[in-house]
C-alpha atoms as a PDB file:
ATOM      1  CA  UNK A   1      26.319  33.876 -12.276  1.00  0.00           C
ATOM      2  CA  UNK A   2      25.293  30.906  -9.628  1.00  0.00           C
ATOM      3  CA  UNK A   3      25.143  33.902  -6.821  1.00  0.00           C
ATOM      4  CA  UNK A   4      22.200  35.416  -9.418  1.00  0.00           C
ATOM      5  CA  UNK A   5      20.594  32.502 -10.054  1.00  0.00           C
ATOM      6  CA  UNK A   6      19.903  31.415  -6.778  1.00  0.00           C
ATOM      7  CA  UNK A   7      19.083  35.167  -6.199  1.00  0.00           C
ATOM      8  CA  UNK A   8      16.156  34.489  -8.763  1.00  0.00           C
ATOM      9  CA  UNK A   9      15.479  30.639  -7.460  1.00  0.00           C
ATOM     10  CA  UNK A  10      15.122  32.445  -3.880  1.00  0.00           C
ATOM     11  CA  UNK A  11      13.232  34.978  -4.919  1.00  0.00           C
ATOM     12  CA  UNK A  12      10.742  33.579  -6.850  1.00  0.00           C
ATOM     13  CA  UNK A  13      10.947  36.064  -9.568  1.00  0.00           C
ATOM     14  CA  UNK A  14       8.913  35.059 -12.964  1.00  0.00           C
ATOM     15  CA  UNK A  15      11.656  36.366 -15.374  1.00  0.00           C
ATOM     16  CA  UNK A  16      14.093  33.660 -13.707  1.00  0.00           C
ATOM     17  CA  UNK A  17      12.585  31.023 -15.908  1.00  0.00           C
ATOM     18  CA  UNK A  18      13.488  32.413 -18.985  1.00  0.00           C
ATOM     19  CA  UNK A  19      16.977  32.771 -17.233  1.00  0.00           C
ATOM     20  CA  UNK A  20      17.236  29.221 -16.168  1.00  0.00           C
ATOM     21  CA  UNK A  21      16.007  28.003 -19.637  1.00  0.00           C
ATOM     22  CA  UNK A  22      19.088  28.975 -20.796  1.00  0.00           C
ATOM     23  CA  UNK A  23      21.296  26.862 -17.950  1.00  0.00           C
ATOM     24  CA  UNK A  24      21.653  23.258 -17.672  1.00  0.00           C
ATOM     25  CA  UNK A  25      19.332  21.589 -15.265  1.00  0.00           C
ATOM     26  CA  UNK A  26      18.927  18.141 -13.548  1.00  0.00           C
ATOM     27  CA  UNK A  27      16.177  16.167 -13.052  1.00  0.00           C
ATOM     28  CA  UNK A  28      15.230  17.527  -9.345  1.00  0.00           C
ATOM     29  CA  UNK A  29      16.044  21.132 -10.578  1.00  0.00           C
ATOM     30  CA  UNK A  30      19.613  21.643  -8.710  1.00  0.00           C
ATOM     31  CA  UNK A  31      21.615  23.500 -11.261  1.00  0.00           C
ATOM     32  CA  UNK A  32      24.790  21.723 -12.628  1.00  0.00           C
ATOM     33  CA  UNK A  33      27.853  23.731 -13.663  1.00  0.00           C
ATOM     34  CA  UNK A  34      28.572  23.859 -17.426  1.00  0.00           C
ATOM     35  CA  UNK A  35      31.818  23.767 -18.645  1.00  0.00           C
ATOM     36  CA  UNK A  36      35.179  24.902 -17.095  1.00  0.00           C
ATOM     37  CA  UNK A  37      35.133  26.891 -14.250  1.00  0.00           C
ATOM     38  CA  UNK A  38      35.374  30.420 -14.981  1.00  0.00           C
ATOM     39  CA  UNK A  39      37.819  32.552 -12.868  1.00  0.00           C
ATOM     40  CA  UNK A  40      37.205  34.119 -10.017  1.00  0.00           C
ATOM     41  CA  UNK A  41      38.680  35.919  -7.607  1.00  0.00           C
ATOM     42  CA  UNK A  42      36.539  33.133  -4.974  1.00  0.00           C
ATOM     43  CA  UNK A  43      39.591  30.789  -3.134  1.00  0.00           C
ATOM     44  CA  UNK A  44      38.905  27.261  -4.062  1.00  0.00           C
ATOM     45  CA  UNK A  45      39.330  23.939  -2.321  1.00  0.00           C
ATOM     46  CA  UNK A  46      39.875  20.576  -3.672  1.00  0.00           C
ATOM     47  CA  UNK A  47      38.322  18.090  -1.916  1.00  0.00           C
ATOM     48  CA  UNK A  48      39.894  14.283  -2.974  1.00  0.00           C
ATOM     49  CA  UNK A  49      37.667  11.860  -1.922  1.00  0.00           C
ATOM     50  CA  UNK A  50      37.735   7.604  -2.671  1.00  0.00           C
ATOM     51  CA  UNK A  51      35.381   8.497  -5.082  1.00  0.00           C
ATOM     52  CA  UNK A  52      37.126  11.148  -7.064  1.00  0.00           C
ATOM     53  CA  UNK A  53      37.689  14.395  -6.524  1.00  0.00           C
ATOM     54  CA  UNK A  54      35.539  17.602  -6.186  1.00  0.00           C
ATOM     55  CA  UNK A  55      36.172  21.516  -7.049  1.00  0.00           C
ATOM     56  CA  UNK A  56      34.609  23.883  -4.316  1.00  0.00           C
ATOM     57  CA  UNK A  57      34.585  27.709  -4.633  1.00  0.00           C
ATOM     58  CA  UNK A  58      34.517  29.503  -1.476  1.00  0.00           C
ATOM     59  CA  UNK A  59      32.421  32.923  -0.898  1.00  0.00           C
ATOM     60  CA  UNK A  60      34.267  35.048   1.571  1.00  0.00           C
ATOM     61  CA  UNK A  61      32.413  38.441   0.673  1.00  0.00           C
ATOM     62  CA  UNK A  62      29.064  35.854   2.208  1.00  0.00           C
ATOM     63  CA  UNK A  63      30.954  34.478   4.930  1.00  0.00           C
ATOM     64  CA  UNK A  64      34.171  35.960   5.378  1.00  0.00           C
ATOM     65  CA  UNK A  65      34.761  34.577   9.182  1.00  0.00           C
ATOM     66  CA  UNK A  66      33.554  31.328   8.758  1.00  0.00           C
ATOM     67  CA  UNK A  67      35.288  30.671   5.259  1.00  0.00           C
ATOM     68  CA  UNK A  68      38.919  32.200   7.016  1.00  0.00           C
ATOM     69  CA  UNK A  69      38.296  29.417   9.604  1.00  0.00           C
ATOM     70  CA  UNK A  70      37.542  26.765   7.290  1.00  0.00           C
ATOM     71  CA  UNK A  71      40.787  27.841   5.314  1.00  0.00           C
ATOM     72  CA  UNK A  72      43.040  27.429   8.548  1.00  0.00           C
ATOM     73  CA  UNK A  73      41.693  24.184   8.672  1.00  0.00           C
ATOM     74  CA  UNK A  74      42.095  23.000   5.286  1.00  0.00           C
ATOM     75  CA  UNK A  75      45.917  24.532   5.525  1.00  0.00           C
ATOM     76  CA  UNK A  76      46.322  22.660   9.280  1.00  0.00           C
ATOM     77  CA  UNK A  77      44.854  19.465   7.191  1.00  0.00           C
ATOM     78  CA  UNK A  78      42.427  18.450   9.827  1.00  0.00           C
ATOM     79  CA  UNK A  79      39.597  17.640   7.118  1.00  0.00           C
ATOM     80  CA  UNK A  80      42.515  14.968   5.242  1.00  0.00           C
ATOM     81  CA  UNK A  81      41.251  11.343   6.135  1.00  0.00           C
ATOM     82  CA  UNK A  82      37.771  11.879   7.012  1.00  0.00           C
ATOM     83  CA  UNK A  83      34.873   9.602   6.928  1.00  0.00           C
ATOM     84  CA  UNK A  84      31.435  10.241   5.685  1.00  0.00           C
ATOM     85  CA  UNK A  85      29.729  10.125   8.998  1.00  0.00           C
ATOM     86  CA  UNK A  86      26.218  10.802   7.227  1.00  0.00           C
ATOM     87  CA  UNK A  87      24.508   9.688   4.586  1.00  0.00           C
ATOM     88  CA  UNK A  88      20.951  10.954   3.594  1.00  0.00           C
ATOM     89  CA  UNK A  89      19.354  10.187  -0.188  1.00  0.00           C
ATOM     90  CA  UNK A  90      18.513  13.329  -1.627  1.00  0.00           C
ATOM     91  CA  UNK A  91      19.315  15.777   1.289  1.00  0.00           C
ATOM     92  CA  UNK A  92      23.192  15.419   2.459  1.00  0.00           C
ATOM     93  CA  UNK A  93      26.370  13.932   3.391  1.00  0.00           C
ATOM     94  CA  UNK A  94      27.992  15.045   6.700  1.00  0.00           C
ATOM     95  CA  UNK A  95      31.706  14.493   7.754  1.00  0.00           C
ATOM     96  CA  UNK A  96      32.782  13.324  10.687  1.00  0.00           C
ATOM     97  CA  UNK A  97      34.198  16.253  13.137  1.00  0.00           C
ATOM     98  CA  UNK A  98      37.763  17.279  12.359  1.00  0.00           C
ATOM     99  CA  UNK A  99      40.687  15.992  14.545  1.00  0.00           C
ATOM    100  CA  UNK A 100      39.777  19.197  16.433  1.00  0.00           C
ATOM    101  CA  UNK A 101      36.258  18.319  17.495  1.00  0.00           C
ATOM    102  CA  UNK A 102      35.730  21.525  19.886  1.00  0.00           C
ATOM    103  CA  UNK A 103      37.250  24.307  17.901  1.00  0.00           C
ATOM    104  CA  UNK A 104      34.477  26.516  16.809  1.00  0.00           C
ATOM    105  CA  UNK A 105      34.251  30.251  15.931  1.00  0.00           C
ATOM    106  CA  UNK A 106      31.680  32.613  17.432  1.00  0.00           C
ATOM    107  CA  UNK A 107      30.571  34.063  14.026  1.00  0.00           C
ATOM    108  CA  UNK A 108      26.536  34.140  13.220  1.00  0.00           C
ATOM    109  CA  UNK A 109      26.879  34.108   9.396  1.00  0.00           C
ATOM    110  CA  UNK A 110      24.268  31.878   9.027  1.00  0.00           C
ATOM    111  CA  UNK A 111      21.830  34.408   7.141  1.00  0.00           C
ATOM    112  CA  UNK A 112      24.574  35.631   4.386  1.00  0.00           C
ATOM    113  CA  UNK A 113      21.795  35.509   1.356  1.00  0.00           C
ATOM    114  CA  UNK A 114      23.757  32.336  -0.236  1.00  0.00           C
ATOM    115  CA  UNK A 115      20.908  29.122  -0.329  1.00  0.00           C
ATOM    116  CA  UNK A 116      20.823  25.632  -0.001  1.00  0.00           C
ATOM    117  CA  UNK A 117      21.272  23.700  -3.042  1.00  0.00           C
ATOM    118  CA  UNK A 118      22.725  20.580  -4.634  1.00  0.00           C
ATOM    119  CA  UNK A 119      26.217  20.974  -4.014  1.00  0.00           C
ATOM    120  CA  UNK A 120      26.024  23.521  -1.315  1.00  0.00           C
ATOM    121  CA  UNK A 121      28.729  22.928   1.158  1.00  0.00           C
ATOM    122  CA  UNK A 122      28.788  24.152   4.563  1.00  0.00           C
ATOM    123  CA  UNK A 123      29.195  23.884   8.218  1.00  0.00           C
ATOM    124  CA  UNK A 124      26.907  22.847  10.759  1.00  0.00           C
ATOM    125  CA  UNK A 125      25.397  25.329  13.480  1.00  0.00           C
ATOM    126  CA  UNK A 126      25.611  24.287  16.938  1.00  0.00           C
ATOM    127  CA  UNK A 127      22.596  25.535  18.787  1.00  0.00           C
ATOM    128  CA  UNK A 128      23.760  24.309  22.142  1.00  0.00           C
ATOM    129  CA  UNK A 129      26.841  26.430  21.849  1.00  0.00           C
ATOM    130  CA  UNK A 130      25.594  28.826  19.675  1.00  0.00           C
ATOM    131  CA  UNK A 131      28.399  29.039  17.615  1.00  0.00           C
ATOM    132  CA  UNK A 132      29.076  27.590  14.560  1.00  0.00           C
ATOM    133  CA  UNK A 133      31.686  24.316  13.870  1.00  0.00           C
ATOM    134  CA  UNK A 134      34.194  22.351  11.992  1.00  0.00           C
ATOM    135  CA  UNK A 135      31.538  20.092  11.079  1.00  0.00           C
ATOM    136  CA  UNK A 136      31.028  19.876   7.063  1.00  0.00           C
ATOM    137  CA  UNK A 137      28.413  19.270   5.374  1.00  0.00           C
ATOM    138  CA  UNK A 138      27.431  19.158   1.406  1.00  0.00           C
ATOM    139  CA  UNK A 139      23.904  18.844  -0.253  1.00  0.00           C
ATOM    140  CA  UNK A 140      22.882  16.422  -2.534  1.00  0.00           C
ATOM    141  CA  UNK A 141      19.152  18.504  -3.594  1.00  0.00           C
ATOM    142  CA  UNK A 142      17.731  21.996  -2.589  1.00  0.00           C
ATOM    143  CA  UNK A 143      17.183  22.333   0.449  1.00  0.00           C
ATOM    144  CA  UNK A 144      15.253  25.323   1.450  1.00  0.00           C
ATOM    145  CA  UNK A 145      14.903  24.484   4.976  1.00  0.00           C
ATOM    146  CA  UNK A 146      18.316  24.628   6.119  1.00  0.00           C
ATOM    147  CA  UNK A 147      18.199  28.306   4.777  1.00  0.00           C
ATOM    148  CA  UNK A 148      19.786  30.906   7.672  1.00  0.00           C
ATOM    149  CA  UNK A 149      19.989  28.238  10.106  1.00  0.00           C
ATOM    150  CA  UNK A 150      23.670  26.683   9.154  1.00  0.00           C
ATOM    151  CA  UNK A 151      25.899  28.654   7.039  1.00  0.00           C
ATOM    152  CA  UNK A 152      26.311  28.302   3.430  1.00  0.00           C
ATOM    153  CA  UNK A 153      30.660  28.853   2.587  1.00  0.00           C
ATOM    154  CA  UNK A 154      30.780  27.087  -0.892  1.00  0.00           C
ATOM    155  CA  UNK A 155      29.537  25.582  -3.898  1.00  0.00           C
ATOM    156  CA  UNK A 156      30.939  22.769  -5.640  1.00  0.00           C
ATOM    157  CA  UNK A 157      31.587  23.648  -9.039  1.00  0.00           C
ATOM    158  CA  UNK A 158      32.861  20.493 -10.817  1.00  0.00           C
ATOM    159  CA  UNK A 159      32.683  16.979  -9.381  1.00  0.00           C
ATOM    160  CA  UNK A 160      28.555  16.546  -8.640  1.00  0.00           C
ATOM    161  CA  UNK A 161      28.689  13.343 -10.338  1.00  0.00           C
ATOM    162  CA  UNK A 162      31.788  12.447  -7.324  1.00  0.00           C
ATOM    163  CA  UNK A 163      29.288  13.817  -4.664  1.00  0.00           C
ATOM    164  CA  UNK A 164      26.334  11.779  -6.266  1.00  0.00           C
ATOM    165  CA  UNK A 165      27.838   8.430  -5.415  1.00  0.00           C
ATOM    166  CA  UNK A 166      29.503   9.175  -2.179  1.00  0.00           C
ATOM    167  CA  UNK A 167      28.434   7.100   0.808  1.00  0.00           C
ATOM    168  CA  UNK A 168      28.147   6.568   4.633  1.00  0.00           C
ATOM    169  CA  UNK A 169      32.094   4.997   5.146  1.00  0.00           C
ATOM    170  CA  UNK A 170      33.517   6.604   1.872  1.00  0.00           C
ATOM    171  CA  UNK A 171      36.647   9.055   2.957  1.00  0.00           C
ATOM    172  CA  UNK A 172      37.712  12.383   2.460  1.00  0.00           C
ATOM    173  CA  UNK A 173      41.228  11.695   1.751  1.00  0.00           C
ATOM    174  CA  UNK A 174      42.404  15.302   1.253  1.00  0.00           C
ATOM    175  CA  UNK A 175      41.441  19.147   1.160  1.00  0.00           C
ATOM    176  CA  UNK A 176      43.730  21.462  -0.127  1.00  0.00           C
ATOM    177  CA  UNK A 177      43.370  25.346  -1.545  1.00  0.00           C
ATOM    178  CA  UNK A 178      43.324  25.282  -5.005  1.00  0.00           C
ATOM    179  CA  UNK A 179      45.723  28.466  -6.361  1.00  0.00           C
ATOM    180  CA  UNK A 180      44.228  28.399 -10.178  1.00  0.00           C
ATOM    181  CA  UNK A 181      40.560  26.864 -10.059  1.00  0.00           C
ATOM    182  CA  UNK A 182      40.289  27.610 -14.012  1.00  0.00           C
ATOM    183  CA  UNK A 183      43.169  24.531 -15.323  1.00  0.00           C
ATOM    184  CA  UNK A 184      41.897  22.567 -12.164  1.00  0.00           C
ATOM    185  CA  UNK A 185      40.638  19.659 -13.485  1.00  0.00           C
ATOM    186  CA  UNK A 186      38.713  17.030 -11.436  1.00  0.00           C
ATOM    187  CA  UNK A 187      38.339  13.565 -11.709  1.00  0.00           C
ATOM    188  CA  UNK A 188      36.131  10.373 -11.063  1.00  0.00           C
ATOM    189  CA  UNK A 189      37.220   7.283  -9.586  1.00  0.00           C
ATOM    190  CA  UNK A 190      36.454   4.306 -11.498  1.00  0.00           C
END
């Protein structure tokens, strides 16, 4: 569902108002999921942060290099005990590098049709090495200009409100693969 309606967002199609009438919307016009997460066959990552914890799903059939190489990191723990290197109001937050700063995978996948909105979660492109990175990244609004030039490998699916208050210094305490996103349950820190 998402994948379609940022097909329509993207596209610009007319009829996709009618659509997104009928979907819950915040104020800046990021769509917000609704309800529990329905099951896919997507892998999903659960990213605990000091601020509470976030459910990501993962599109390998949109970037099926770059999401196996996230995976082996998740499972090799080198996101666990990250800071938030970044912190920009109303465009992203950006982790620091992984404990392996230089691995990278030659894989172009930046222009897999997926787009840039709030909760959008990806990794960065290097264009000195032309390759892409360990370094994550997740958006707090649309952001149309990062569109084919890093690539798109999730979208968080519960949790915005976690990602909303996350700061420059906050932590990513730990990533791990999620085996049955649908009874995953997230929560906020109070």
């Amino acid at each position: 569902m998402r994948r379609l309606v940022n097909f329509i967002i993207s596209s610009g199609l007319l009829s996709g108002i009618l659509i997104l009438g009928m979907i819950a919307v915040d104020g800046v016009g990021a769509l917000e999921p609704v309800g529990d997460v329905p099951p896919t066959a997507n892998p999903h990552v659960l990213l605990k942060t000091s601020k509470g914890e976030m459910l990501v799903e993962l599109f390998p059939e949109n970037a099926p290099e770059m999401v196996g190489f996230f995976l082996e990191q998740v499972k090799n723990g080198n996101y666990n005990r990250l800071p938030v290197k970044r912190y920009v109001d109303g465009f992203a937050i950006q982790l620091a590098n992984t404990k392996k700063a230089d691995s990278a995978v030659v894989a172009d996948e930046r222009n897999n049709g997926l787009r840039h909105v709030k909760g959008t979660v990806g990794l960065v492109w290097d264009y000195v090495k032309n390759t892409n990175g360990n370094k994550l990244y997740i958006c707090l609004s649309s952001i149309p200009q990062l569109n084919n030039k890093h690539t798109v490998i999730g979208q968080v699916v519960e949790g915005l409100e976690v990602l909303s208050g996350l700061r420059t210094g906050d932590r990513l305490e730990k990533v791990s693969q999620v085996k049955q996103p649908s009874a995953q349950k997230v929560k906020a820190k109070k």
